[in-house]
PDB file of N, CA and C in Angstrom:
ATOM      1  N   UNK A   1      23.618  -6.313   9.864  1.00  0.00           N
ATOM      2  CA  UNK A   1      23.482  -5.808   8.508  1.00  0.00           C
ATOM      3  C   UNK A   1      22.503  -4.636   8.528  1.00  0.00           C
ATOM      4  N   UNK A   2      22.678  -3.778   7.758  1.00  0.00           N
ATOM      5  CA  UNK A   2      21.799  -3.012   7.545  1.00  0.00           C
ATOM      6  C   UNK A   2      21.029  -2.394   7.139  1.00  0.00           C
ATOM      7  N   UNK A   3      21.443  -3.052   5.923  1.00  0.00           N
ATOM      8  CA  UNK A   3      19.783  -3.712   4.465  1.00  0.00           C
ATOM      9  C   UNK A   3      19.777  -4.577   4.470  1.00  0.00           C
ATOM     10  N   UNK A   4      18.300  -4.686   3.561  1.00  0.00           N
ATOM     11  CA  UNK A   4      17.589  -6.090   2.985  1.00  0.00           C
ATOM     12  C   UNK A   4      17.524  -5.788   1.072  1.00  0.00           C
ATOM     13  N   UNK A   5      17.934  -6.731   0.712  1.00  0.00           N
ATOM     14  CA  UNK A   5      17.533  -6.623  -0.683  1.00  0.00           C
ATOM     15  C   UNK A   5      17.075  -7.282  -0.718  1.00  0.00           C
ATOM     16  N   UNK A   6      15.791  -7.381  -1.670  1.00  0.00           N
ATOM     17  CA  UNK A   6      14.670  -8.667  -2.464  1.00  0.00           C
ATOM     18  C   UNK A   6      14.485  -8.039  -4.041  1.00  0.00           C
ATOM     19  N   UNK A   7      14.130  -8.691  -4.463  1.00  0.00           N
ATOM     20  CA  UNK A   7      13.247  -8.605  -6.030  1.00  0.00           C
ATOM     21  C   UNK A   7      11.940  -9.098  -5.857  1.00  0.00           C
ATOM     22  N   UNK A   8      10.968  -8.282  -5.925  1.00  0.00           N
ATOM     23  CA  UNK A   8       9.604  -9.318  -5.557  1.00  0.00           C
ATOM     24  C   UNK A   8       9.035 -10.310  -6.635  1.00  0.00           C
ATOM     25  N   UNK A   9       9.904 -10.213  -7.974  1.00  0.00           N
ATOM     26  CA  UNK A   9       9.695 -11.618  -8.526  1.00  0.00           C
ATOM     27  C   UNK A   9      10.852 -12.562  -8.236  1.00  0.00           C
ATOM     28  N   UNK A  10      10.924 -12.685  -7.930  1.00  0.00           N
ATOM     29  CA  UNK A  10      11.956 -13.545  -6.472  1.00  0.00           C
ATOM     30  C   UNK A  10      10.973 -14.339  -5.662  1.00  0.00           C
ATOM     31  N   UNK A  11       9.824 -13.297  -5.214  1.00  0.00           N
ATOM     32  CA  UNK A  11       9.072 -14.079  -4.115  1.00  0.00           C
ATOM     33  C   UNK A  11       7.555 -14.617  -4.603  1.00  0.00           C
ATOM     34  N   UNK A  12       7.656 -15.813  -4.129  1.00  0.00           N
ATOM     35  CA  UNK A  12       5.762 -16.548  -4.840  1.00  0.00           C
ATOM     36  C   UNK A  12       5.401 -15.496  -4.911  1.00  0.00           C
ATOM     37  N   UNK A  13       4.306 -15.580  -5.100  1.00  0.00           N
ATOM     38  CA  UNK A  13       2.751 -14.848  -5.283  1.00  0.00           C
ATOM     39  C   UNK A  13       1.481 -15.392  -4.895  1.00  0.00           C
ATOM     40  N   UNK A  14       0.918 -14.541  -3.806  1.00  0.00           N
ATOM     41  CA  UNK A  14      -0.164 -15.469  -3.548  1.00  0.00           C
ATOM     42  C   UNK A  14      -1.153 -14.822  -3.900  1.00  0.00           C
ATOM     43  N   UNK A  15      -2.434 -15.514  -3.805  1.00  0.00           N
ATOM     44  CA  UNK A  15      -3.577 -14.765  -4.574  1.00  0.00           C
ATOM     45  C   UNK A  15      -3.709 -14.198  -5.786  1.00  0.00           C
ATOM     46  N   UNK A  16      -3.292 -14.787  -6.960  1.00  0.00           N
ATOM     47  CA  UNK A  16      -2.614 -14.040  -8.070  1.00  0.00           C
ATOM     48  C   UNK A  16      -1.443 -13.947  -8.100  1.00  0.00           C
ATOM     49  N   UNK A  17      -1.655 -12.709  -8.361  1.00  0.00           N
ATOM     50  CA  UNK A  17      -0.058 -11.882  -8.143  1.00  0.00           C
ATOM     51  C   UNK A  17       0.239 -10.400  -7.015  1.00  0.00           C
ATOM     52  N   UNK A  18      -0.142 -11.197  -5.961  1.00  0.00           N
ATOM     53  CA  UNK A  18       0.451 -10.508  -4.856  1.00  0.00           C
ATOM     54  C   UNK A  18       1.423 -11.258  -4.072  1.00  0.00           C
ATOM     55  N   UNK A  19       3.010 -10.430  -4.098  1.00  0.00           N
ATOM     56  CA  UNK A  19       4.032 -10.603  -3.767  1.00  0.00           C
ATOM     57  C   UNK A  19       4.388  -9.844  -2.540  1.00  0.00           C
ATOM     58  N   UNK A  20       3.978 -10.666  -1.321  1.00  0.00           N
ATOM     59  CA  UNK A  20       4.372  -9.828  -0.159  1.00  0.00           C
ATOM     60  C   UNK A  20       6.006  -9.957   0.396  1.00  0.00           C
ATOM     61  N   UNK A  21       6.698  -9.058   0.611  1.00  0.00           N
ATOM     62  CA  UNK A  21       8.092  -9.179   0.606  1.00  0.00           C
ATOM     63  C   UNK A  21       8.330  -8.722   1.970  1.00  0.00           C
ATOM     64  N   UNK A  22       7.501  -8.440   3.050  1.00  0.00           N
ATOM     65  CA  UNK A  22       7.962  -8.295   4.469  1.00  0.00           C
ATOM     66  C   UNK A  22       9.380  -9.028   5.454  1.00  0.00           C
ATOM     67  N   UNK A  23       8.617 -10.567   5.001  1.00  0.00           N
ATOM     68  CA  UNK A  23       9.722 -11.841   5.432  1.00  0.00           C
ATOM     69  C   UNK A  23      10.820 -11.482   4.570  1.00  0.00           C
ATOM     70  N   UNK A  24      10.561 -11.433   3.375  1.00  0.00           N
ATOM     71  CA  UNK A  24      11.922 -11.590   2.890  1.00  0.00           C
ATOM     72  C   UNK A  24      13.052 -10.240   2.521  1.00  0.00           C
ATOM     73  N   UNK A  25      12.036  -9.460   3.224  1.00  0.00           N
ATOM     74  CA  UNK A  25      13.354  -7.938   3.605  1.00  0.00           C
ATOM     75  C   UNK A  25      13.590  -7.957   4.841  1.00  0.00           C
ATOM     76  N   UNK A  26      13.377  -9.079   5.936  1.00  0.00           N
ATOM     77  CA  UNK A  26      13.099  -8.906   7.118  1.00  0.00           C
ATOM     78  C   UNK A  26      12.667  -7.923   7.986  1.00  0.00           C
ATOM     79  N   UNK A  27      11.330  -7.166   7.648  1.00  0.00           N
ATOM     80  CA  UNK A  27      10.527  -5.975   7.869  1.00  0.00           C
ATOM     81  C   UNK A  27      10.012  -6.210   9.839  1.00  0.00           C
ATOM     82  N   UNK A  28      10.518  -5.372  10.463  1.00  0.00           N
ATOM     83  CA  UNK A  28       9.851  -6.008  11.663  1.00  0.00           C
ATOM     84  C   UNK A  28       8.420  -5.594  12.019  1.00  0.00           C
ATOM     85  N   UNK A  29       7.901  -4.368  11.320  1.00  0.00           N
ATOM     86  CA  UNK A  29       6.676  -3.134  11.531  1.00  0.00           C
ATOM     87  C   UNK A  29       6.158  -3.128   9.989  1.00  0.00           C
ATOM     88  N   UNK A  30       7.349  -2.612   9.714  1.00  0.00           N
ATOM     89  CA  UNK A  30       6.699  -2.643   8.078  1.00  0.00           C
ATOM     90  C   UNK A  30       5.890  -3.899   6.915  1.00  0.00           C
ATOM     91  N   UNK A  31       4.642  -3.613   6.590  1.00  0.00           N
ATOM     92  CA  UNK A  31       4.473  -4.647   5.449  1.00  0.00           C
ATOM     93  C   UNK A  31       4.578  -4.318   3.896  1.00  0.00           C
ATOM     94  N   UNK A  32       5.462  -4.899   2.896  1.00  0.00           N
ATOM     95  CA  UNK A  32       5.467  -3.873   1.882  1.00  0.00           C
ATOM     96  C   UNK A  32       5.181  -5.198   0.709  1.00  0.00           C
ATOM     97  N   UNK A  33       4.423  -4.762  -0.008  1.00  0.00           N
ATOM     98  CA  UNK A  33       3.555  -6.015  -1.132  1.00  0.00           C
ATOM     99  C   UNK A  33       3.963  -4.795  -2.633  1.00  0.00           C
ATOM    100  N   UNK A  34       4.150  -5.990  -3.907  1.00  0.00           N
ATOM    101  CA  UNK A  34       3.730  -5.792  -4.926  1.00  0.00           C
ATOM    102  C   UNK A  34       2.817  -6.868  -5.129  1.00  0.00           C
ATOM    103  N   UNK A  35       1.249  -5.666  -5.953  1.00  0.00           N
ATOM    104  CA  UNK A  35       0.491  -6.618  -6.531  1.00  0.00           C
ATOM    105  C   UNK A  35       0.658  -6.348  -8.131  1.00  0.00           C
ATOM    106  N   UNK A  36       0.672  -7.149  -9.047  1.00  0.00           N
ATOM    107  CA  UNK A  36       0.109  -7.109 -10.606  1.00  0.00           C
ATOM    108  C   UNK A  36      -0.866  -7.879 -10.420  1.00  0.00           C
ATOM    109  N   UNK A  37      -2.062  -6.797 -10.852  1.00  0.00           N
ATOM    110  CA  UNK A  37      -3.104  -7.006 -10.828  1.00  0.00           C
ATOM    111  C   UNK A  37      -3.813  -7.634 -12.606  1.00  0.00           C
ATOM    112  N   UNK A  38      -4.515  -8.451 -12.251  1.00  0.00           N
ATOM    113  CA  UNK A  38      -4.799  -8.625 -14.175  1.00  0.00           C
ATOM    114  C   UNK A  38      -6.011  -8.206 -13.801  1.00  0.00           C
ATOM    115  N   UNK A  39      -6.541  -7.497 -15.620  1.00  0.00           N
ATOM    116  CA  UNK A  39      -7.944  -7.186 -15.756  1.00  0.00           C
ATOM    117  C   UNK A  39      -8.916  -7.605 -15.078  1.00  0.00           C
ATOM    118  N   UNK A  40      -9.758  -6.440 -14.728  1.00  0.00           N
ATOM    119  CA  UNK A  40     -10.864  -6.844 -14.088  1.00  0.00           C
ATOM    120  C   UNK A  40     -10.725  -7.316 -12.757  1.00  0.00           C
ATOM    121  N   UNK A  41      -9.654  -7.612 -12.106  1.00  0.00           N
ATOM    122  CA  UNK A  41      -9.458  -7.769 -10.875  1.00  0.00           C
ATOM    123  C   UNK A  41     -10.042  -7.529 -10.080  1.00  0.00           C
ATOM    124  N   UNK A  42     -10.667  -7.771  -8.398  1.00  0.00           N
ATOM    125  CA  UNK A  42     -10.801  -7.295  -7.179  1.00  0.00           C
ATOM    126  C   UNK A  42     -10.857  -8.268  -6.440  1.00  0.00           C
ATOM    127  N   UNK A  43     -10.292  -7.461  -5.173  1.00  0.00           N
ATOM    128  CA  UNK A  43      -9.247  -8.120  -4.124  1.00  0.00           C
ATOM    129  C   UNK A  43     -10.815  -8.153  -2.921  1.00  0.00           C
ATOM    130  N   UNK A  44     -10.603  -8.933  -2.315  1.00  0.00           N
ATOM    131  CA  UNK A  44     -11.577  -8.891  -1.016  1.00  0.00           C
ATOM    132  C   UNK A  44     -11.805  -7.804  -0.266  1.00  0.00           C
ATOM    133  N   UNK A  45     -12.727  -7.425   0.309  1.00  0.00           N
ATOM    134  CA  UNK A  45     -12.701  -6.130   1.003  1.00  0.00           C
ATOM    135  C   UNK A  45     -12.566  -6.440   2.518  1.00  0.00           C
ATOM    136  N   UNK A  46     -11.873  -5.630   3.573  1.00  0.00           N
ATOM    137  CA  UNK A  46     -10.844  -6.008   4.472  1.00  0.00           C
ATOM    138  C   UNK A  46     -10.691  -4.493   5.273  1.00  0.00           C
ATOM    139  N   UNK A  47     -10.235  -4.907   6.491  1.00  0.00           N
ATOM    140  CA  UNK A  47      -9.790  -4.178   7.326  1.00  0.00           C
ATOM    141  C   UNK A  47      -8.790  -4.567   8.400  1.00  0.00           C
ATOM    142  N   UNK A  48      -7.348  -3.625   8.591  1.00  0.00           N
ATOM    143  CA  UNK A  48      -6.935  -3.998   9.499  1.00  0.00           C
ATOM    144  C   UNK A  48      -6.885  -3.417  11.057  1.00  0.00           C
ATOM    145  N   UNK A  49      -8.187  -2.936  11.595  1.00  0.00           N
ATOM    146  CA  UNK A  49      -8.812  -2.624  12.763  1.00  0.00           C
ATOM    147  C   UNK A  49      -7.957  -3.738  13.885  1.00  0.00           C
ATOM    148  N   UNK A  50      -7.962  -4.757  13.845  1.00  0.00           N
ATOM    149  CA  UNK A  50      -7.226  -5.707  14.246  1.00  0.00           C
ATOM    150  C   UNK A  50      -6.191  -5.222  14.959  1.00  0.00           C
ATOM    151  N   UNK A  51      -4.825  -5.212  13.812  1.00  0.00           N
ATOM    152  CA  UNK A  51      -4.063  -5.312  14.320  1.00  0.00           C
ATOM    153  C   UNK A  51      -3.121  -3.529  14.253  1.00  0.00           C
ATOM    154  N   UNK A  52      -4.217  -2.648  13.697  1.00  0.00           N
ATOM    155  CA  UNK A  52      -4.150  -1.533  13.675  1.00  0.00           C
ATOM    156  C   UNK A  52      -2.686  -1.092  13.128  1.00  0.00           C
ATOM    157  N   UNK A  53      -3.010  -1.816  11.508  1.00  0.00           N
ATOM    158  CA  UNK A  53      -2.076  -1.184  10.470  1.00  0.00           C
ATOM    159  C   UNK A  53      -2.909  -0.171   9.686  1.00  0.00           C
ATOM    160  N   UNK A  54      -2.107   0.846   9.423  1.00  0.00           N
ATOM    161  CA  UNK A  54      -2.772   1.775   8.557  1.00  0.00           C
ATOM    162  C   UNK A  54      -2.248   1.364   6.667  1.00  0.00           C
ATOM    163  N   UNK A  55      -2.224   1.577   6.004  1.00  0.00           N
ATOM    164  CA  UNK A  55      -1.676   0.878   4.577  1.00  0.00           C
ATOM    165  C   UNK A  55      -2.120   2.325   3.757  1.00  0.00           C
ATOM    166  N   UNK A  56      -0.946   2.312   2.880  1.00  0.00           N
ATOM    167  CA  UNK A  56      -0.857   2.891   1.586  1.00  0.00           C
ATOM    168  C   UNK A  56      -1.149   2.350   0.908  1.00  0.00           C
ATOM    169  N   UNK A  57      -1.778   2.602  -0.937  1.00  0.00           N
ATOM    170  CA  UNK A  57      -1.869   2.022  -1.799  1.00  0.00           C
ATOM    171  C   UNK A  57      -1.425   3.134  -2.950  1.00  0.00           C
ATOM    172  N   UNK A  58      -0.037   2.723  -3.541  1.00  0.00           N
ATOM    173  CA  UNK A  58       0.512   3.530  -4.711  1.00  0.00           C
ATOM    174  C   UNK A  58       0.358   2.566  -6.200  1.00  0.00           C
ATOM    175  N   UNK A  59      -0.271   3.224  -6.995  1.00  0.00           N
ATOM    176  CA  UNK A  59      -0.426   2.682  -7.812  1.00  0.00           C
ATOM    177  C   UNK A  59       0.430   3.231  -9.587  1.00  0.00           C
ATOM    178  N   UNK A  60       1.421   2.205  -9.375  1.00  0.00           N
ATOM    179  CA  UNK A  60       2.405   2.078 -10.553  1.00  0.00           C
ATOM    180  C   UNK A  60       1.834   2.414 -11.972  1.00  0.00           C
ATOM    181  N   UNK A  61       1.143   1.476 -12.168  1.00  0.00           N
ATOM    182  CA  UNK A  61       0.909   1.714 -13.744  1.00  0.00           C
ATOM    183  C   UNK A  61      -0.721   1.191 -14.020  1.00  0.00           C
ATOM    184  N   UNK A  62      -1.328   1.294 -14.811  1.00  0.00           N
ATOM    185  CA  UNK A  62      -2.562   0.896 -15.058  1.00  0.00           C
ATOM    186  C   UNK A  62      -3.540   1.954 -14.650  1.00  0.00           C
ATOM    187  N   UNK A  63      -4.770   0.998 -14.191  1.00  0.00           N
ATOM    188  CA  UNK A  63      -5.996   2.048 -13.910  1.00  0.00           C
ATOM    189  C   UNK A  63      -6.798   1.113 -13.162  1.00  0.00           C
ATOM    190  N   UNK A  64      -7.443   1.890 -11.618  1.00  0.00           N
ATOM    191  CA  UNK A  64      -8.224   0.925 -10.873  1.00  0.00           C
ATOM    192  C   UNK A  64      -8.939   2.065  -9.881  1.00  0.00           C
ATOM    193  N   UNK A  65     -10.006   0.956  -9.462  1.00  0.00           N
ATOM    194  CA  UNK A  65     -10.803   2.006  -8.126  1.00  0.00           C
ATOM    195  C   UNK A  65     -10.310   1.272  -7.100  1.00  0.00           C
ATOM    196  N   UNK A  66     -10.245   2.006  -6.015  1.00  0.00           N
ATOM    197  CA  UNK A  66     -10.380   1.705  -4.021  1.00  0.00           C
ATOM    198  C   UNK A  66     -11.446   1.808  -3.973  1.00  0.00           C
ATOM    199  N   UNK A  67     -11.862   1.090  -3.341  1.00  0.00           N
ATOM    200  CA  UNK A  67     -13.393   1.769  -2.373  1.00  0.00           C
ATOM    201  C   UNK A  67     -13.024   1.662  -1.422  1.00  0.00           C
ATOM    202  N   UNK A  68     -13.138   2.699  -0.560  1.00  0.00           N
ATOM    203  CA  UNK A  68     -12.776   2.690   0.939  1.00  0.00           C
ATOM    204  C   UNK A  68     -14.448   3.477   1.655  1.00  0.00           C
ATOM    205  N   UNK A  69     -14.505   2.418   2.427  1.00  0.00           N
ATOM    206  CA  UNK A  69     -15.649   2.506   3.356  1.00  0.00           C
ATOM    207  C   UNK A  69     -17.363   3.384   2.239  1.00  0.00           C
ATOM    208  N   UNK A  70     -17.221   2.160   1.108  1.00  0.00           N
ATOM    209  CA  UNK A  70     -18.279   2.976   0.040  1.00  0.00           C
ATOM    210  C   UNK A  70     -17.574   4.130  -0.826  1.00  0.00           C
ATOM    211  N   UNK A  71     -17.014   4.706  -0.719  1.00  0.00           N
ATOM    212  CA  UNK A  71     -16.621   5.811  -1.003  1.00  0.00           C
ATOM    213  C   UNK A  71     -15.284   5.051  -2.658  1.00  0.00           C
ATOM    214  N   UNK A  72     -16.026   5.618  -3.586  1.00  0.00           N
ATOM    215  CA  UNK A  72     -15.035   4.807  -4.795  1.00  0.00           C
ATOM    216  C   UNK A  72     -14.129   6.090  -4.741  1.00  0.00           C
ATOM    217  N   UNK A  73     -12.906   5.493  -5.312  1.00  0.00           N
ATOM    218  CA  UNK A  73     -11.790   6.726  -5.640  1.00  0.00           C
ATOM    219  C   UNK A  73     -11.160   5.745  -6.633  1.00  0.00           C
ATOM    220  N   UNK A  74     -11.304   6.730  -7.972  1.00  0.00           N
ATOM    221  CA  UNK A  74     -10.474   6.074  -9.154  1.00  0.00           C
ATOM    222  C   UNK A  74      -8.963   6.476  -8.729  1.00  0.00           C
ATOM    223  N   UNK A  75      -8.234   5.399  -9.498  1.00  0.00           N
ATOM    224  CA  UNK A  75      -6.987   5.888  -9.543  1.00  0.00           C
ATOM    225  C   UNK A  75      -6.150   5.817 -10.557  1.00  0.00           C
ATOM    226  N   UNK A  76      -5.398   6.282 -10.950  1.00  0.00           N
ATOM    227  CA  UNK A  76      -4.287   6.637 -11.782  1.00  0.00           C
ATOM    228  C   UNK A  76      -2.776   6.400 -11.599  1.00  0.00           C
ATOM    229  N   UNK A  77      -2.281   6.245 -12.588  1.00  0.00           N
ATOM    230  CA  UNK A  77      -0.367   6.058 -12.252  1.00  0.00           C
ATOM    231  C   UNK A  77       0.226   7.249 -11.264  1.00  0.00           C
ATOM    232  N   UNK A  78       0.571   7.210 -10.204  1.00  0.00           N
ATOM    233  CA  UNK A  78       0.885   8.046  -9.423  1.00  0.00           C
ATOM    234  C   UNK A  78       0.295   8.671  -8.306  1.00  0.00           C
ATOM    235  N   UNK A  79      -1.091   8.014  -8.658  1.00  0.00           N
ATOM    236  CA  UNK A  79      -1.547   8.355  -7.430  1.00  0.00           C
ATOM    237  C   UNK A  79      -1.424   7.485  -5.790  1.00  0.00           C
ATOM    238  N   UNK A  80      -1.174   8.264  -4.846  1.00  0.00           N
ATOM    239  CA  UNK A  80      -1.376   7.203  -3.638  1.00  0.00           C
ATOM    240  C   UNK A  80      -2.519   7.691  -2.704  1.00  0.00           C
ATOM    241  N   UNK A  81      -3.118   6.674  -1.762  1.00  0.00           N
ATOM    242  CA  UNK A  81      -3.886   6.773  -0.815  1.00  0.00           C
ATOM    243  C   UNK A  81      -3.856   6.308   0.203  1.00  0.00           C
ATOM    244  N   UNK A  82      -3.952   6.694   1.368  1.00  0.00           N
ATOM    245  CA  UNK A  82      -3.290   6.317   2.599  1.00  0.00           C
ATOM    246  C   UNK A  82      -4.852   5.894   3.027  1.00  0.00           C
ATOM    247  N   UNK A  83      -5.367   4.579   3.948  1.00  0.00           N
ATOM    248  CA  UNK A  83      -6.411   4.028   4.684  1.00  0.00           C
ATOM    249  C   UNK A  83      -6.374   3.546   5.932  1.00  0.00           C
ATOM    250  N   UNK A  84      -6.790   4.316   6.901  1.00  0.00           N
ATOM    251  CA  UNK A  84      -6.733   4.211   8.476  1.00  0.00           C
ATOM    252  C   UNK A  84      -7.012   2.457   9.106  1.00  0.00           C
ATOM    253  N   UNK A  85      -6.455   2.297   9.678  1.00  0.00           N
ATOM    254  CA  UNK A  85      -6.624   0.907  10.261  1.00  0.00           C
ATOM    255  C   UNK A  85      -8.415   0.106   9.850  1.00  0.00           C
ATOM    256  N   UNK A  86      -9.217   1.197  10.810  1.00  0.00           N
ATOM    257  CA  UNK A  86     -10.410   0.401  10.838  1.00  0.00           C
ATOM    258  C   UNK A  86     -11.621   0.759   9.639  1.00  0.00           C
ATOM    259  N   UNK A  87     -11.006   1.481   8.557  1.00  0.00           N
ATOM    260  CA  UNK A  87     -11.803   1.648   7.476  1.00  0.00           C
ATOM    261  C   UNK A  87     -11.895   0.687   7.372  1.00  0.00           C
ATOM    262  N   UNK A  88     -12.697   0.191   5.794  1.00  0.00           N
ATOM    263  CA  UNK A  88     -13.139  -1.119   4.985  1.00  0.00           C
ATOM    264  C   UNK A  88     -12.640  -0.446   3.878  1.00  0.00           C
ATOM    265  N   UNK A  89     -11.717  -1.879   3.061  1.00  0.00           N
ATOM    266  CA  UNK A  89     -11.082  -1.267   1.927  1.00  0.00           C
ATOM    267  C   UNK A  89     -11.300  -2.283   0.413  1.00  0.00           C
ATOM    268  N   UNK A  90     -11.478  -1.833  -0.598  1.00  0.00           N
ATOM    269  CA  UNK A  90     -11.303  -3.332  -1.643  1.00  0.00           C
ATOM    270  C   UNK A  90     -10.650  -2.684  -2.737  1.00  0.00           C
ATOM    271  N   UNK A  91      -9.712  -3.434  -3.152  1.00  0.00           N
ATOM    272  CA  UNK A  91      -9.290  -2.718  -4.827  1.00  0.00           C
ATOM    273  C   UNK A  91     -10.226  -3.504  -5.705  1.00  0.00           C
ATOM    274  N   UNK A  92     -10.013  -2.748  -6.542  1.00  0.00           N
ATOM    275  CA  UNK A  92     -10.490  -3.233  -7.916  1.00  0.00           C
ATOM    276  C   UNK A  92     -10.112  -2.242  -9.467  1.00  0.00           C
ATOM    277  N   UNK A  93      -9.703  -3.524  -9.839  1.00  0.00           N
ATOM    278  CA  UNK A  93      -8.592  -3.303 -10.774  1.00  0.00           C
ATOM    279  C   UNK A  93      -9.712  -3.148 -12.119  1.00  0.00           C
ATOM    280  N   UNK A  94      -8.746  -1.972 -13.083  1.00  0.00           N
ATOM    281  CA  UNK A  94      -9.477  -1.802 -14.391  1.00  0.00           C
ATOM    282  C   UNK A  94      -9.391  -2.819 -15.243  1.00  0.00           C
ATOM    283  N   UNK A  95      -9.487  -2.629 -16.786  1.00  0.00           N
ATOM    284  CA  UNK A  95      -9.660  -3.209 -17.957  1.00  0.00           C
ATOM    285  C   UNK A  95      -8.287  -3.763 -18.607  1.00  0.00           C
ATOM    286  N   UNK A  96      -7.193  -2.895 -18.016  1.00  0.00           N
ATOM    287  CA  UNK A  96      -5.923  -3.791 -18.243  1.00  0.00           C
ATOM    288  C   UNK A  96      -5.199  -4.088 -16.965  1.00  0.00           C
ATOM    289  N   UNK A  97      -4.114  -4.788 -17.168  1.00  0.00           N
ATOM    290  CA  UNK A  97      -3.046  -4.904 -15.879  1.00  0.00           C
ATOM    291  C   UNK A  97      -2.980  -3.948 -15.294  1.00  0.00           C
ATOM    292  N   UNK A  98      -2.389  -3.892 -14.020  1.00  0.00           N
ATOM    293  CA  UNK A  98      -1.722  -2.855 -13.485  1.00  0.00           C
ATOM    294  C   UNK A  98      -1.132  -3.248 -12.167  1.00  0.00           C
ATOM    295  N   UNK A  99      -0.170  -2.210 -11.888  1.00  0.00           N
ATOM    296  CA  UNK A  99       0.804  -2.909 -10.906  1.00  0.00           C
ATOM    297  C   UNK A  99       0.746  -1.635  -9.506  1.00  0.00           C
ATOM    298  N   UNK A 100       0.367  -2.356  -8.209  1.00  0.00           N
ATOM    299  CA  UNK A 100       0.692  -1.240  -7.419  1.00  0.00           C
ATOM    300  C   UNK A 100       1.626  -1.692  -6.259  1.00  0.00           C
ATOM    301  N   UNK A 101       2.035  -0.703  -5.588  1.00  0.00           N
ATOM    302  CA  UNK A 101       3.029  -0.911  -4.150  1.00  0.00           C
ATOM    303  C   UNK A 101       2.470  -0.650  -3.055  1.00  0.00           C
ATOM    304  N   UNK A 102       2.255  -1.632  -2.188  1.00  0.00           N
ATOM    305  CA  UNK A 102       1.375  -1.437  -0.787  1.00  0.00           C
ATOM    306  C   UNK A 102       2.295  -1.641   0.029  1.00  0.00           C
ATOM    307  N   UNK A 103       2.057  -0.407   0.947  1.00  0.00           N
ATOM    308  CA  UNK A 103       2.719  -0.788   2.266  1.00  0.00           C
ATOM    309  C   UNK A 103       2.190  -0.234   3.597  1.00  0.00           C
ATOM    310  N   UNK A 104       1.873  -1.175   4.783  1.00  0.00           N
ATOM    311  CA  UNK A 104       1.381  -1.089   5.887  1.00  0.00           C
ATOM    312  C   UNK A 104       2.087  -0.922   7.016  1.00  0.00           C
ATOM    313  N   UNK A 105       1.473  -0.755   8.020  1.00  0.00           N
ATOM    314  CA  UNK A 105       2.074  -0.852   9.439  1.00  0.00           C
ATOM    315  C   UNK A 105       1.677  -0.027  10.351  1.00  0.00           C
ATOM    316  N   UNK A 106       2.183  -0.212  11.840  1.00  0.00           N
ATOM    317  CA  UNK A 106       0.819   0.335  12.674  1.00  0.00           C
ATOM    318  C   UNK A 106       1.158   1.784  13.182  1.00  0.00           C
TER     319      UNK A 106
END
């Protein structure tokens, strides 16, 4: 075959509402997540130095900061940001919902 279709409300959600859909597009490199984030949100701060994925973070709708390695960067609907494997990264989500599309790999 030579797609995968999913709906990522199709797939649990862990941590909230982060819907990682890798497994279920059968991604072999690629990791690709929707989060809806609720107010006030933030996600753990993290790095994948490890296993030396680099990750995007596009952000759909709402309003939130990255901090990547100290460094805050607000963001906006449309904006994306690309974060090198061994940075340090945390979202944190604004005053309303918002929904973004992450996707990693090495």
């Amino acid at each position: 075959m030579s797609y995968t279709k999913a709906n990522y409300e199709d797939v649990d959600a862990v941590g909230g509402g982060l819907h990682f859909l890798r497994d279920e597009l059968d991604c072999v490199e690629l990791g690709f997540s929707v989060l809806e984030a609720d107010p006030d949100w933030s996600g753990k701060p993290h790095d994948h130095a490890e296993q030396g994925h680099e990750e995007v973070y596009y952000l759909v709708s709402g309003g939130a900061t990255l901090v990547v390695d100290d460094k805050e960067l607000d963001l906006e609907p449309g904006d994306a940001v690309r974060v090198s494997p061994e940075d340090t990264r945390e979202l944190r989500n604004g005053p309303e919902e918002s929904t973004f599309v992450i996707a990693g790999a090495p």
